[in-house]
N, C-alpha and C. Protein backbone atom coordinates (compact mmCIF):
# COMPACT_ATOMS: atom_id res chain seq x y z
N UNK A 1 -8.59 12.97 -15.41
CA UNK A 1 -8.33 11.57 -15.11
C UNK A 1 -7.52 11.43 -13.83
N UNK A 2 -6.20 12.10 -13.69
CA UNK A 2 -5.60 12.42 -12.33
C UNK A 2 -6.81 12.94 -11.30
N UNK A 3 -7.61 13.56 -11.39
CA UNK A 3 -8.09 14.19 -10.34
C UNK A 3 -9.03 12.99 -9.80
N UNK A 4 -9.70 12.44 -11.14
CA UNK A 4 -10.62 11.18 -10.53
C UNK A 4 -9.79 9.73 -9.95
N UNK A 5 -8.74 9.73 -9.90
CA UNK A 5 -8.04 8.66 -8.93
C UNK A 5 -7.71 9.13 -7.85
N UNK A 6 -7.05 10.37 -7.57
CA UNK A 6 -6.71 11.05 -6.68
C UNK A 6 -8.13 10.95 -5.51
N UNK A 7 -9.34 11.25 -6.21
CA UNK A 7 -10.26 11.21 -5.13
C UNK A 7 -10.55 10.06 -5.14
N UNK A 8 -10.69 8.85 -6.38
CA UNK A 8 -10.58 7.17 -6.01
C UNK A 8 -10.08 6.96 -4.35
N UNK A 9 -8.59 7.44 -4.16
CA UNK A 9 -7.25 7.16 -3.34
C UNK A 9 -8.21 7.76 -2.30
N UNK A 10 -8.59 9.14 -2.50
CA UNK A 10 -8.93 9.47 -0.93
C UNK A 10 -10.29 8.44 -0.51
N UNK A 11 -11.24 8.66 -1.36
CA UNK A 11 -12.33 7.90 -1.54
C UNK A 11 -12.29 6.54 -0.19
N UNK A 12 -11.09 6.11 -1.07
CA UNK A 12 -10.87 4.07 -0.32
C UNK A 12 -10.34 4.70 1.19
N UNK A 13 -9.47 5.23 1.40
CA UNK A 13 -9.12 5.72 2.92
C UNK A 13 -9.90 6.16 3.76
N UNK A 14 -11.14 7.03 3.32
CA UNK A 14 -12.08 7.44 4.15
C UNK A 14 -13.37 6.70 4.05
N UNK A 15 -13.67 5.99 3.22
CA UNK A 15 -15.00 5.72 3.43
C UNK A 15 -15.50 4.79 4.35
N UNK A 16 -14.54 4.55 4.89
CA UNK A 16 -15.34 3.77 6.25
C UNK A 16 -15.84 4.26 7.11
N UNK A 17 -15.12 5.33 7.77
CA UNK A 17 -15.71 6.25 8.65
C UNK A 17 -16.77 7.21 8.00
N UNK A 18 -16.92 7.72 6.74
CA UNK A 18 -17.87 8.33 6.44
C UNK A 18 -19.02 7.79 6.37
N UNK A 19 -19.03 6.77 5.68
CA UNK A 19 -20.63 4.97 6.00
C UNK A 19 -20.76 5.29 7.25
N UNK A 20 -19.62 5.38 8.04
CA UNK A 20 -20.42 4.39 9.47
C UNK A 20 -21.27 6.27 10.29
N UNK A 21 -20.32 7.46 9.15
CA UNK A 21 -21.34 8.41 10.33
C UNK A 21 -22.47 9.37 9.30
N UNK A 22 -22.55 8.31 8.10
CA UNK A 22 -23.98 8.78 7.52
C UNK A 22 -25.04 7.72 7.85
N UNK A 23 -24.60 6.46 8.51
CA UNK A 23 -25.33 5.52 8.87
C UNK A 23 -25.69 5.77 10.35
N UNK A 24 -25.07 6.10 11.26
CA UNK A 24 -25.01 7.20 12.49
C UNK A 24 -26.42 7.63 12.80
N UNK A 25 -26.18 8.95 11.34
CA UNK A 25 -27.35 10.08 11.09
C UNK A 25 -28.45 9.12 10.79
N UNK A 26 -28.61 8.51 9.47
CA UNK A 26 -29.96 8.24 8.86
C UNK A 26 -30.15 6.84 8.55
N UNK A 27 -29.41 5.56 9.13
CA UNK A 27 -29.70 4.31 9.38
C UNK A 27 -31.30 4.15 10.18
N UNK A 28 -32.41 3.70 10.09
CA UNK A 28 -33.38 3.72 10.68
C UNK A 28 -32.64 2.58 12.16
N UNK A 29 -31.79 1.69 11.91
CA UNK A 29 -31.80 0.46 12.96
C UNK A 29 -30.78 1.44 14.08
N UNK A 30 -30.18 1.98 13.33
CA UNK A 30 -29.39 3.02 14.52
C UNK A 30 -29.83 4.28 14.90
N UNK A 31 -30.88 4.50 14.30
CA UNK A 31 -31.27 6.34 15.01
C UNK A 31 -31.70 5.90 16.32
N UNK A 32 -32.38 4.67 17.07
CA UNK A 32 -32.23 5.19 18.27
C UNK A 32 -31.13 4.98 19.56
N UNK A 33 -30.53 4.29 19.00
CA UNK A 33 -28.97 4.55 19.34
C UNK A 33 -28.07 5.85 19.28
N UNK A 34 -28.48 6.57 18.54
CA UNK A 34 -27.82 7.54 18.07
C UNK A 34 -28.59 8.73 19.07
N UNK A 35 -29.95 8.28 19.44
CA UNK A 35 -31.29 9.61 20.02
C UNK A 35 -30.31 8.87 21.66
N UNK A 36 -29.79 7.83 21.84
CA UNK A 36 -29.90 7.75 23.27
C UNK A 36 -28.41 8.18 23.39
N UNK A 37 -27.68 8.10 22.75
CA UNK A 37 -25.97 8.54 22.82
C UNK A 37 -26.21 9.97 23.03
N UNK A 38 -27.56 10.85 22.33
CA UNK A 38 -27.72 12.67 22.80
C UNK A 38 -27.91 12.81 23.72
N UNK A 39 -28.85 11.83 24.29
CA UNK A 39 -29.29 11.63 25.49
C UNK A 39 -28.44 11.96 26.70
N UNK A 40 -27.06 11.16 26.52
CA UNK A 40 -26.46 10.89 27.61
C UNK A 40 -25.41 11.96 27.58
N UNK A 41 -25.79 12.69 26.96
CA UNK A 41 -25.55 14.22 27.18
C UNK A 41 -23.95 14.35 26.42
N UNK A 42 -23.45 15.56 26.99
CA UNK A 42 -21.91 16.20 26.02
C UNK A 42 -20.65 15.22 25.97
N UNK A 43 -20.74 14.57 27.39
CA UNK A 43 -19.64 14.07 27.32
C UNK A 43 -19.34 12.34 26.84
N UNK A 44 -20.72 11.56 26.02
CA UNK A 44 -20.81 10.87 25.43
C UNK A 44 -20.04 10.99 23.84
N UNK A 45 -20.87 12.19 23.78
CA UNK A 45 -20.42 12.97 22.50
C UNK A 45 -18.72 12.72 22.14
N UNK A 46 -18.35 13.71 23.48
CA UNK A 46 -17.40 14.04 23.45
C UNK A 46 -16.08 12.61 23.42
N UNK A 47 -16.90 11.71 23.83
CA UNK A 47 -15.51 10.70 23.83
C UNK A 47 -15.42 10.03 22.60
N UNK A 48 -17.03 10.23 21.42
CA UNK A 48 -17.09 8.62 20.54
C UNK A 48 -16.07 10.10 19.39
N UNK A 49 -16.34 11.40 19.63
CA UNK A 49 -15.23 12.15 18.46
C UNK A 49 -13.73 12.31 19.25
N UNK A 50 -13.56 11.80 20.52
CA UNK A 50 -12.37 11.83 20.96
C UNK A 50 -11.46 10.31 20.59
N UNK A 51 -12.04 9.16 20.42
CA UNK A 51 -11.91 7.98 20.64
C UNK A 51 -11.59 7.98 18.51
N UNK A 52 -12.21 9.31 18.32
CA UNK A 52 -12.39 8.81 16.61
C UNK A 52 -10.94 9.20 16.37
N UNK A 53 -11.07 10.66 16.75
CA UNK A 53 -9.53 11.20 16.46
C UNK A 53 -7.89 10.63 16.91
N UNK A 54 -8.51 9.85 18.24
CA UNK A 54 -7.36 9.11 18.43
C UNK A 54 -7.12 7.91 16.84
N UNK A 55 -8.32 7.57 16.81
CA UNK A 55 -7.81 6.30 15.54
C UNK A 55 -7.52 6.74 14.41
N UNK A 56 -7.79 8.32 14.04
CA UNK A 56 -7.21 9.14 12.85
C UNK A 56 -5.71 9.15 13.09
N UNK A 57 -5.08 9.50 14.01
CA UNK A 57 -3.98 9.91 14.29
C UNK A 57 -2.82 9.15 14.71
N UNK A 58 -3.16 7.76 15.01
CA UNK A 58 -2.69 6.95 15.58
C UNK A 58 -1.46 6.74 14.05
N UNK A 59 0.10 6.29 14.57
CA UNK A 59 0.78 6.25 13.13
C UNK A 59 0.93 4.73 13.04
N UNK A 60 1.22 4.37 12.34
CA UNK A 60 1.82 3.02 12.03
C UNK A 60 2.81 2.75 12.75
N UNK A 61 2.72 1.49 13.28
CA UNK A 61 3.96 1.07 14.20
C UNK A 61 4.94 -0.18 13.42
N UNK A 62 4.25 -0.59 12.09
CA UNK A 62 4.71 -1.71 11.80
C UNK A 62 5.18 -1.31 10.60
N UNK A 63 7.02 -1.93 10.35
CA UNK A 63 7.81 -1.75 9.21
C UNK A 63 7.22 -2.20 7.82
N UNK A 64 8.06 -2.13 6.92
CA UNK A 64 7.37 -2.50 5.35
C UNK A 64 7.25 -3.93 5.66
N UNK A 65 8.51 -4.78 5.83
CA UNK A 65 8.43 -5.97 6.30
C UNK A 65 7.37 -6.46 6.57
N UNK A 66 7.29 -6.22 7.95
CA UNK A 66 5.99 -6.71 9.02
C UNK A 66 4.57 -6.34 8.35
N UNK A 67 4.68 -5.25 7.51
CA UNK A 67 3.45 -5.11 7.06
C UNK A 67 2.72 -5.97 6.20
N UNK A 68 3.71 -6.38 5.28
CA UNK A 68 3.72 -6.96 4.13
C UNK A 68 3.03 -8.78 4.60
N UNK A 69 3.91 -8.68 5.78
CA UNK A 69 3.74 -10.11 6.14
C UNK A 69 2.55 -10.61 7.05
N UNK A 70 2.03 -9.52 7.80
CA UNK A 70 0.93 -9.35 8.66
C UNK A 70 -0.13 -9.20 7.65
N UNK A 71 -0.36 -8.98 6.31
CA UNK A 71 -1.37 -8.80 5.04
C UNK A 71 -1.79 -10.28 4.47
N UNK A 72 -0.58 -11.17 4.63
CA UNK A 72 -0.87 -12.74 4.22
C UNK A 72 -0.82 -12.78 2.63
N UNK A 73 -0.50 -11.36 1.99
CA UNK A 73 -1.14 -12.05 0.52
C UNK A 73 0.29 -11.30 -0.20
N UNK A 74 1.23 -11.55 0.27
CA UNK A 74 2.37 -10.81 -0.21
C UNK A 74 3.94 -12.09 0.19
N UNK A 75 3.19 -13.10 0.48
CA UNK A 75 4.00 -14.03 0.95
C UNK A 75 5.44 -14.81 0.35
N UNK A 76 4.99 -14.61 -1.21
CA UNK A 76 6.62 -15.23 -1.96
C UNK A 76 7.07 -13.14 -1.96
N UNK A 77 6.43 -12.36 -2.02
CA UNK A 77 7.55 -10.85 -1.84
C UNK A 77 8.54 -11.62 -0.69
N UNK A 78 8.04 -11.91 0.23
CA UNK A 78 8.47 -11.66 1.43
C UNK A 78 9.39 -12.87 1.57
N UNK A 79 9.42 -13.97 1.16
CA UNK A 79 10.28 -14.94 0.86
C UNK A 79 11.62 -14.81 -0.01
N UNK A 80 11.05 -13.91 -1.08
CA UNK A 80 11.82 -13.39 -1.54
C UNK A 80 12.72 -12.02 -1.57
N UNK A 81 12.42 -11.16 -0.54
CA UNK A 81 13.14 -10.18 -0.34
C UNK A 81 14.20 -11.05 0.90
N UNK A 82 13.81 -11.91 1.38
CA UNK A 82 14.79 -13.03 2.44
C UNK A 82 15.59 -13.52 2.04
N UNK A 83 15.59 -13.82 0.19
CA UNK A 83 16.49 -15.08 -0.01
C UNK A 83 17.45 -13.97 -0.93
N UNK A 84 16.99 -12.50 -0.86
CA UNK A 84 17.62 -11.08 -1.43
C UNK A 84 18.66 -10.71 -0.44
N UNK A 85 18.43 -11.08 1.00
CA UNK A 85 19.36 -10.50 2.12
C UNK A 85 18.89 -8.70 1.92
N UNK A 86 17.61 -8.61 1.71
CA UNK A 86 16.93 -7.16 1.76
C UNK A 86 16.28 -6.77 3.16
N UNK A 87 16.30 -7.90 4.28
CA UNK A 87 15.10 -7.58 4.81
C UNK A 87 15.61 -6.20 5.75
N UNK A 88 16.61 -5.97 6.04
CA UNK A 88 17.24 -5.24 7.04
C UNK A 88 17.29 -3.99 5.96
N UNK A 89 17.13 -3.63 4.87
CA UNK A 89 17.18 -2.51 4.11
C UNK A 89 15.95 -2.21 4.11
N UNK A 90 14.83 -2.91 4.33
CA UNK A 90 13.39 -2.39 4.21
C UNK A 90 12.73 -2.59 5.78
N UNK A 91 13.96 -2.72 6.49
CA UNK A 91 13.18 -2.75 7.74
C UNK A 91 13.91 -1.34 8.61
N UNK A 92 14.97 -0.78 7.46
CA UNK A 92 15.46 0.27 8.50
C UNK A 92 14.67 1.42 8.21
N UNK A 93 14.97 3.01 8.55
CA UNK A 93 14.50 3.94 9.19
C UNK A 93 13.57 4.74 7.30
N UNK A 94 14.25 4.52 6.43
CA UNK A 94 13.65 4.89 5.04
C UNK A 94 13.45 6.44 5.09
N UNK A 95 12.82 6.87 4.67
CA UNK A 95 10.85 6.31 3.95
C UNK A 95 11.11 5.62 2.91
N UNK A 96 10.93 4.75 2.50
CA UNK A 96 10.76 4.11 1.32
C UNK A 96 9.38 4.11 0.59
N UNK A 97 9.32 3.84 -0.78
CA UNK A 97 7.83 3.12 -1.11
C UNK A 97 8.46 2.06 -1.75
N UNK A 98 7.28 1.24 -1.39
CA UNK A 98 7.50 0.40 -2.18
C UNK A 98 6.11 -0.04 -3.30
N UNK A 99 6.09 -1.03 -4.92
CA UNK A 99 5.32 -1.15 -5.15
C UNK A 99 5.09 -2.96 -5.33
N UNK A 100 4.68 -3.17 -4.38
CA UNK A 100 4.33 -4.41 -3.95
C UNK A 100 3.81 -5.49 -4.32
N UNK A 101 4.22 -6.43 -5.11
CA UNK A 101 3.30 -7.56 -6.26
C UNK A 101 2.43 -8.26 -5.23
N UNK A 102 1.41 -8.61 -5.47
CA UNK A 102 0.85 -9.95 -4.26
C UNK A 102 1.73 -11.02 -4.78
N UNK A 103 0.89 -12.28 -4.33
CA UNK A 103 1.12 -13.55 -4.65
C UNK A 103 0.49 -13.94 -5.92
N UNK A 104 -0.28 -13.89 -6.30
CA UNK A 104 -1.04 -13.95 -7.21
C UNK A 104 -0.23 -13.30 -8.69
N UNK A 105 0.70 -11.79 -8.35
CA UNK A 105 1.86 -11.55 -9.54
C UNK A 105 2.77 -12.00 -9.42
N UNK A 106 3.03 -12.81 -8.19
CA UNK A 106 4.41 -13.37 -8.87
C UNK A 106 3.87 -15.04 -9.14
N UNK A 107 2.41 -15.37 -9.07
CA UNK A 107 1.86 -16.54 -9.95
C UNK A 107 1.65 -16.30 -11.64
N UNK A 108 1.72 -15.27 -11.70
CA UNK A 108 2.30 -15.15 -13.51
C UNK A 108 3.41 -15.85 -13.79
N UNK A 109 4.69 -15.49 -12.95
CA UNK A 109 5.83 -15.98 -13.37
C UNK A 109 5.74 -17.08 -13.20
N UNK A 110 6.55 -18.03 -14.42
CA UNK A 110 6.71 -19.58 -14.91
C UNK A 110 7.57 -19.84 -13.29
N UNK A 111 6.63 -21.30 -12.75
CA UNK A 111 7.15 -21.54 -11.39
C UNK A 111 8.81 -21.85 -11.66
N UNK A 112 9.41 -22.23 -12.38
CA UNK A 112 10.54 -22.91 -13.14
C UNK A 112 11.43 -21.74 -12.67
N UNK A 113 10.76 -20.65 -13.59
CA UNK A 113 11.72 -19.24 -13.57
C UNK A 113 12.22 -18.82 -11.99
N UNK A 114 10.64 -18.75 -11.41
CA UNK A 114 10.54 -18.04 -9.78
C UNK A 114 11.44 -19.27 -8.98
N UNK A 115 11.60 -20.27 -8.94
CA UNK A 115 12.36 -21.25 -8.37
C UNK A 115 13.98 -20.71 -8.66
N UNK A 116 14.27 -20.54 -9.75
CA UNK A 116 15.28 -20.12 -10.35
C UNK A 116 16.17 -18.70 -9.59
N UNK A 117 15.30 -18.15 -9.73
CA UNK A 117 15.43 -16.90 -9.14
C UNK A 117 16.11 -16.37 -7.32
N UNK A 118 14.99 -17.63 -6.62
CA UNK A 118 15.19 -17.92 -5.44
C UNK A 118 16.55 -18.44 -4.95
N UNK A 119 17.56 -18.83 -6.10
CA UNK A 119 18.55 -19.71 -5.79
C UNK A 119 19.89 -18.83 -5.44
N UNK A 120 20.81 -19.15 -4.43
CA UNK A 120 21.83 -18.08 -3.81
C UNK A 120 22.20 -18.06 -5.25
N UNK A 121 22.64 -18.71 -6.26
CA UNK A 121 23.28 -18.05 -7.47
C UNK A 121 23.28 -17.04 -8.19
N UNK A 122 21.62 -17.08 -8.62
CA UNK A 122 21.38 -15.76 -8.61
C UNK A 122 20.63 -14.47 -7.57
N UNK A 123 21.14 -14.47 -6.73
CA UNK A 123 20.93 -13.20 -5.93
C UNK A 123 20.71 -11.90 -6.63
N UNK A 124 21.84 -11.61 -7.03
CA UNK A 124 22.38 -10.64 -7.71
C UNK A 124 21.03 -10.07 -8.70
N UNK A 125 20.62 -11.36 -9.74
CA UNK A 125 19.56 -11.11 -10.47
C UNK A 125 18.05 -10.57 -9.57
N UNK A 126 18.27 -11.12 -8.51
CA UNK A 126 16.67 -11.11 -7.55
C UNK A 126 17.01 -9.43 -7.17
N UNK A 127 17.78 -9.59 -6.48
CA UNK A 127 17.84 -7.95 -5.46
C UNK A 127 17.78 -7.11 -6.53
N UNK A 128 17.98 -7.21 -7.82
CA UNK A 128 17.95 -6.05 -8.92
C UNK A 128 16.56 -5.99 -9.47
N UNK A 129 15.55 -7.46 -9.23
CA UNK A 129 14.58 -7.44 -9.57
C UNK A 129 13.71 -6.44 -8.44
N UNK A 130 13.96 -6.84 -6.91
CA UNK A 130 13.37 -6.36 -6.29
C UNK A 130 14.11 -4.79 -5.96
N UNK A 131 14.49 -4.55 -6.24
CA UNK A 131 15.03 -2.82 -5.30
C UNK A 131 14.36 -2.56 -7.03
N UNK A 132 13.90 -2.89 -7.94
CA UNK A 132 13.47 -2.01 -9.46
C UNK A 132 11.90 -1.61 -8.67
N UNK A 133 11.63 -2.49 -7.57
CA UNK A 133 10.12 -1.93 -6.94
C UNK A 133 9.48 -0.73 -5.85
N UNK A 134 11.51 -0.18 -5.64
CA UNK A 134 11.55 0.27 -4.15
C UNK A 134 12.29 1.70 -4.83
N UNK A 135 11.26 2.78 -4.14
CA UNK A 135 11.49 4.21 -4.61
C UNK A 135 11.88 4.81 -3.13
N UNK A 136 13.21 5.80 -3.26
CA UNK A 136 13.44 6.28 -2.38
C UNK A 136 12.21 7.20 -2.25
N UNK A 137 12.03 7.67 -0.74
CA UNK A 137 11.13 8.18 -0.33
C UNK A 137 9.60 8.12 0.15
N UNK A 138 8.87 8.71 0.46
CA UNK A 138 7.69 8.47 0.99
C UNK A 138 6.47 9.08 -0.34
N UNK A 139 6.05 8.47 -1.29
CA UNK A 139 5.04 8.29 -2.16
C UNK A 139 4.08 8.56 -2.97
N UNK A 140 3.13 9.50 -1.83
CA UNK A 140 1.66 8.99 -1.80
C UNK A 140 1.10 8.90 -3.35
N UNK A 141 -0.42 8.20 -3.10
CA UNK A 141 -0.72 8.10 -4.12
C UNK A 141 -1.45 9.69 -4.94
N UNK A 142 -1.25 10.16 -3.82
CA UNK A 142 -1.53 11.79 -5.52
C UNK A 142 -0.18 12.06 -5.73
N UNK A 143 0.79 11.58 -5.12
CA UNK A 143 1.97 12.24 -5.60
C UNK A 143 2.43 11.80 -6.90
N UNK A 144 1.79 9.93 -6.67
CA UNK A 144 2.53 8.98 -7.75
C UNK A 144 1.85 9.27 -9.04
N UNK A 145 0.53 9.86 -9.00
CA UNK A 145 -0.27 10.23 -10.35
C UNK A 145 0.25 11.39 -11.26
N UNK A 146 0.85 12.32 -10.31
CA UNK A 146 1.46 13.45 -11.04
C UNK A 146 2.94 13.03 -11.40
N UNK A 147 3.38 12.07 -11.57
CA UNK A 147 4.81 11.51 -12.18
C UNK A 147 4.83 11.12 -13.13
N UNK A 148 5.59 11.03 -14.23
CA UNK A 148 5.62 10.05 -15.21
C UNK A 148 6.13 9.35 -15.53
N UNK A 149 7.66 8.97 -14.51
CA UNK A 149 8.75 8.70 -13.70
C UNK A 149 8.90 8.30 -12.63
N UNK A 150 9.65 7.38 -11.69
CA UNK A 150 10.01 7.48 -10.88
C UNK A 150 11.22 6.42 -10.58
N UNK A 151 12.30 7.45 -10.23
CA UNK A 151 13.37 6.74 -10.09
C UNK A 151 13.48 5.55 -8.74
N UNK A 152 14.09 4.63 -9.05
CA UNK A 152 14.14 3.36 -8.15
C UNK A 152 15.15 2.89 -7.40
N UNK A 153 15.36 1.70 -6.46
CA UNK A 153 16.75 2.07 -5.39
C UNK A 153 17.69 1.03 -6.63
N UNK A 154 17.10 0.68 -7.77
CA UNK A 154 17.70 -0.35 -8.44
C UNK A 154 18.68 0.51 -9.64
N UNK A 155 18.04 1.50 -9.64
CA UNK A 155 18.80 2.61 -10.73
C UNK A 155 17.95 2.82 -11.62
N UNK A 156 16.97 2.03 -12.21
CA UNK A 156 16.38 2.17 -13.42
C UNK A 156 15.41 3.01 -13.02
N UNK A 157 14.56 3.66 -13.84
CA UNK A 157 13.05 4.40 -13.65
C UNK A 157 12.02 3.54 -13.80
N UNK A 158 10.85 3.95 -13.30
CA UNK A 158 9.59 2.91 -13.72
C UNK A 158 8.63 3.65 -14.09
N UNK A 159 7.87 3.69 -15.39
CA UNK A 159 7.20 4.39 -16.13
C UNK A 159 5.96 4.45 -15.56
N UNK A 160 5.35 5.68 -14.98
CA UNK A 160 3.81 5.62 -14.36
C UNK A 160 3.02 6.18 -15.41
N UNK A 161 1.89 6.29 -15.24
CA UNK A 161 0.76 6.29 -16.63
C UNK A 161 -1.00 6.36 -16.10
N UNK A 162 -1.17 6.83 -16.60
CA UNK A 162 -3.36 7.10 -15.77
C UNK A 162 -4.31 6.59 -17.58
N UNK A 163 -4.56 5.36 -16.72
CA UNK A 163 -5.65 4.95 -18.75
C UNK A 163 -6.80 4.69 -17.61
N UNK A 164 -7.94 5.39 -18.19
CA UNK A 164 -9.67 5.06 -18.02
C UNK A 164 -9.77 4.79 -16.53
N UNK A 165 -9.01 5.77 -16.02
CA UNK A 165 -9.21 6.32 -14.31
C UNK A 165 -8.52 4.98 -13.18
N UNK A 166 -7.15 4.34 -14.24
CA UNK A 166 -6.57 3.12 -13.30
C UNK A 166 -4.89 3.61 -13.57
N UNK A 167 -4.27 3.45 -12.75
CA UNK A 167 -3.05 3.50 -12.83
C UNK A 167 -2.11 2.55 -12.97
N UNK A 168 -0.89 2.76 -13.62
CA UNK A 168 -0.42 1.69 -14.25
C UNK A 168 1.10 2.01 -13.78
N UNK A 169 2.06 1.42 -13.42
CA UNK A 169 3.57 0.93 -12.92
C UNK A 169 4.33 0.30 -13.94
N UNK A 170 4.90 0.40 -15.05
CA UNK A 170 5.59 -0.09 -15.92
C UNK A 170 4.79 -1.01 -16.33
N UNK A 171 3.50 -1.31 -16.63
CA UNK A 171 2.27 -1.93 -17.60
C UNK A 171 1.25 -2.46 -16.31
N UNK A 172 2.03 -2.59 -15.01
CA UNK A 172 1.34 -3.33 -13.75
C UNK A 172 0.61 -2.66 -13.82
N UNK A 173 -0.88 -2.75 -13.01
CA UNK A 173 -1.86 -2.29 -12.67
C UNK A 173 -1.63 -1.69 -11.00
N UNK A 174 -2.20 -0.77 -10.38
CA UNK A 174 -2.42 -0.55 -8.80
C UNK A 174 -3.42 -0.68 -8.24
N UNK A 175 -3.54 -1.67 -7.69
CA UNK A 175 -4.77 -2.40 -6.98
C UNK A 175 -5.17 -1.00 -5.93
N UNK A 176 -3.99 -1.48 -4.83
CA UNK A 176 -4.49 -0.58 -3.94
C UNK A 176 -3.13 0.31 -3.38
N UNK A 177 -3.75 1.50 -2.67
CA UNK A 177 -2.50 2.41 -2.91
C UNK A 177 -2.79 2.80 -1.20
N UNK A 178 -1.61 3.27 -1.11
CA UNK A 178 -1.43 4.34 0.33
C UNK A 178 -1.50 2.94 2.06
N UNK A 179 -0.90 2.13 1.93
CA UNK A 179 -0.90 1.39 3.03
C UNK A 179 0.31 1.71 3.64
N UNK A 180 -0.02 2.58 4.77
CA UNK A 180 0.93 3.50 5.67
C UNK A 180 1.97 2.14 6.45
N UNK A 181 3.05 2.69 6.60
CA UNK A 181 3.88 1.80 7.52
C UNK A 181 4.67 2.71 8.46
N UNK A 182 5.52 2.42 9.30
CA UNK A 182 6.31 3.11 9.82
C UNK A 182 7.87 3.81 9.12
N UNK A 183 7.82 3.00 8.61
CA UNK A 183 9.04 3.19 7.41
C UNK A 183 8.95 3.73 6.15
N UNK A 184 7.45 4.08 5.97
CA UNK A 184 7.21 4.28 4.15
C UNK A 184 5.78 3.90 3.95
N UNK A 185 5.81 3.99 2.43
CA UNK A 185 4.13 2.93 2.25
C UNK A 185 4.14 2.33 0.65
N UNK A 186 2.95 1.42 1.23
CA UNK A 186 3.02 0.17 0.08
C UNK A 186 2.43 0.39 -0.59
N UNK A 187 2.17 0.39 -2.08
CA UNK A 187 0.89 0.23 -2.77
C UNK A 187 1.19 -0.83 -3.62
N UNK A 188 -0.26 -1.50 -3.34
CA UNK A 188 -0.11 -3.08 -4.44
C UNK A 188 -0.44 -2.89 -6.05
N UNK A 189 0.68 -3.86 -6.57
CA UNK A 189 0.27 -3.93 -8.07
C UNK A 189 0.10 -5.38 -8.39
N UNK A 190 -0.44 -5.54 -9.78
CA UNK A 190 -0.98 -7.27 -9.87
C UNK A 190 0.41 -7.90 -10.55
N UNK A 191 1.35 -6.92 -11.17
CA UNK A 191 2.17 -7.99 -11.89
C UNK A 191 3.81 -7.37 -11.19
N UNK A 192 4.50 -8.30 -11.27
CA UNK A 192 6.56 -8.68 -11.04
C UNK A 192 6.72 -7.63 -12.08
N UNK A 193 7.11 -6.49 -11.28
CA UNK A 193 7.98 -5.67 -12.57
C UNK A 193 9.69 -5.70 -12.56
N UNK A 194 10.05 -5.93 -14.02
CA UNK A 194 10.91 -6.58 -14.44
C UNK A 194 12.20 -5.32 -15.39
N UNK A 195 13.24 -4.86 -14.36
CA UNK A 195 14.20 -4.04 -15.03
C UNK A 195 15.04 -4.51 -16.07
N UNK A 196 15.15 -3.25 -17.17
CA UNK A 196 15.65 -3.78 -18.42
C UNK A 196 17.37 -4.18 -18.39
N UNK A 197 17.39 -5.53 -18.46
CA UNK A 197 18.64 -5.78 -18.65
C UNK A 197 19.75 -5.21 -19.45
């Protein structure tokens, strides 16, 4: 079950470039595109696998922050790691991971509550909600499958788990995993995970 997410994880990272160079080879609308790129001899060649490897290698330039916020779908996180006075802890040097609710998990929570939450009063309650999402260190997703644990910047642990080849974050689900940043990386889950008081 680990091994079949693990290649899920690699699976979603590479398959774009693998489509676009089995479509390359045996696309009928591109083979003669592909017969005139031989054509134009070695050093055609040579730039579209030079031009590739540059975009393999290229690192992330943009913090958890910026990432989060440049994605569009992480927008009350990001409101809310603001009204946490977090943003300068997830924008410094890390690695951090983090596991990232969209908008859509923190539309579970009763708007009443999430309003609540947002308010300078309770701070205290928010930043404990959010650092329960933020694991020291850098992540990845085969690393996170072989855990069953993982300690958090909040103190508590968050229980990881593999049911019918999906992974699970203290009952959350992981949408999507391994979104590189300069600081760390994100992987999204659908629900607000919530440390035990």
């Amino acid at each position: 079950m680990l091994r079949s997410f693990v290649a899920l994880a690699a699976a979603l990272s590479l398959a774009a470039p693998t489509l676009a160079g089995e479509c390359a080879s045996s696309c009928p609308a591109s083979q003669g595109k592909h017969h005139q790129a031989v054509n134009h001899g070695h050093h055609a060649d040579q730039h579209h696998h030079g031009a590739q490897a540059s975009m393999v290698s290229a690192a992330p330039t943009a913090d958890i922050v910026d990432t989060a916020v440049a994605a569009g779908s992480f927008n009350t996180l990001v409101a809310a790691v603001k009204a946490a006075g977090l943003v300068d802890a997830l924008k410094g040097d890390g690695p951090l991971t983090v596991f990232a609710p969209t908008d859509e998990a923190f539309g579970k929570i009763p708007a009443e509550t999430l309003q609540s939450l947002l308010l300078p009063e309770n701070k205290a309650k928010l930043t404990a909600i959010l650092t329960y999402h933020v694991v020291p260190g850098r992540v990845t997703a085969d690393q996170v499958v072989n855990l069953r644990t993982a300690k958090t910047l909040q103190g508590g642990e968050v229980a990881i788990g593999v049911a019918n080849g999906k992974v699970f974050v203290d009952g959350a689900r992981v949408l999507k995993t391994d979104i590189g940043t300069s600081n760390g990386v994100i992987h999204v889950i659908d629900t607000v995970l919530m440390p035990a008081e």
